[in-house]
C-alpha atoms as a PDB file:
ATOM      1  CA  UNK A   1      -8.574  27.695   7.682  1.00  0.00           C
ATOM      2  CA  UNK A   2      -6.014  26.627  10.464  1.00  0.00           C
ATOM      3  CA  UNK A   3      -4.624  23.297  10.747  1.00  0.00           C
ATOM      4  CA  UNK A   4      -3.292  22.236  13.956  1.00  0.00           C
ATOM      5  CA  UNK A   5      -0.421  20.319  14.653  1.00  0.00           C
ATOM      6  CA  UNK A   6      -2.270  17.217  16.143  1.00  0.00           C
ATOM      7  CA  UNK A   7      -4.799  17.306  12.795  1.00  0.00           C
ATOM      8  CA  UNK A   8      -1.671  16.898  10.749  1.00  0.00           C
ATOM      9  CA  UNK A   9       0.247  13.948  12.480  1.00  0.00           C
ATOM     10  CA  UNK A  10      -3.581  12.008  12.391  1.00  0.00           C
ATOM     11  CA  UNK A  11      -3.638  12.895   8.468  1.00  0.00           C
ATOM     12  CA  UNK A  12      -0.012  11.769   8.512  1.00  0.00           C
ATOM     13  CA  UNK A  13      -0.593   8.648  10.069  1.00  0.00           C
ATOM     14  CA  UNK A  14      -3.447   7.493   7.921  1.00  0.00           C
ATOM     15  CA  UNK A  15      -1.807   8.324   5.024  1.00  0.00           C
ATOM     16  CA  UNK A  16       1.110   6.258   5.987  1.00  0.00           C
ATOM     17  CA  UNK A  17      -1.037   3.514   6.847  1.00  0.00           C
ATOM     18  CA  UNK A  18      -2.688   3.724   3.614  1.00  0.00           C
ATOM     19  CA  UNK A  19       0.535   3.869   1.387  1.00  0.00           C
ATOM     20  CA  UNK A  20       1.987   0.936   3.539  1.00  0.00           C
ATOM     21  CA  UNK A  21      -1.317  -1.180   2.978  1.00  0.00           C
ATOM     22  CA  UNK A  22      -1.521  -0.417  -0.477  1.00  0.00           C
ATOM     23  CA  UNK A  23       2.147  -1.708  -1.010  1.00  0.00           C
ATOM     24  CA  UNK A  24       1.485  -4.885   0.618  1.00  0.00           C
ATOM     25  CA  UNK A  25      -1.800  -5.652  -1.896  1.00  0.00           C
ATOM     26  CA  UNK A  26       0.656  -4.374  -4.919  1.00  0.00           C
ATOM     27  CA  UNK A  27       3.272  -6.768  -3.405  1.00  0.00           C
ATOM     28  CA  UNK A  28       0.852  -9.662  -3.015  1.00  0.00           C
ATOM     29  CA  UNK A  29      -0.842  -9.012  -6.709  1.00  0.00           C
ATOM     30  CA  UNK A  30       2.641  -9.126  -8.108  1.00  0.00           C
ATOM     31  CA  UNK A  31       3.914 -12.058  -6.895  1.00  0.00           C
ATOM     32  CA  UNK A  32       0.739 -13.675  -7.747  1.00  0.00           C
ATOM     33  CA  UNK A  33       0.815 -12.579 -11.403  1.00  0.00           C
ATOM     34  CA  UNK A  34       4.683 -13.950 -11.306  1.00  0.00           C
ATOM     35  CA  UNK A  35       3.629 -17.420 -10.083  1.00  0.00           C
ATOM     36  CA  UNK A  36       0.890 -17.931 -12.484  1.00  0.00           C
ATOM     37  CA  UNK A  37       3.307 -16.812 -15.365  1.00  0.00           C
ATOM     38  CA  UNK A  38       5.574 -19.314 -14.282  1.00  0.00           C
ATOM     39  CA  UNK A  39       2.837 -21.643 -14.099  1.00  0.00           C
ATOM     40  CA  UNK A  40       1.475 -21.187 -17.676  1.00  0.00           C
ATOM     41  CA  UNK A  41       4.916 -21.315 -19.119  1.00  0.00           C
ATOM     42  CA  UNK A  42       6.236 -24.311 -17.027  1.00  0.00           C
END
């Protein structure tokens, strides 16, 4: 099975785009769950 060069950048790319999307729902679920802590305790 050859990969070509071109095949690996796309694979790359999504994969970057993935990780970097995934981070920003982690980022957004976290700072949620902080704010309703520190609504339930306040």
């Amino acid at each position: 099975m050859t990969v070509t060069f071109q095949s690996i950048l796309i694979i790359e790319s999504v994969l970057t785009v993935m990780v970097s999307s995934g981070l920003r729902v982690t980022n957004k679920a976290a700072k949620a769950g902080r704010q309703r802590t520190l609504n339930s305790t306040g």
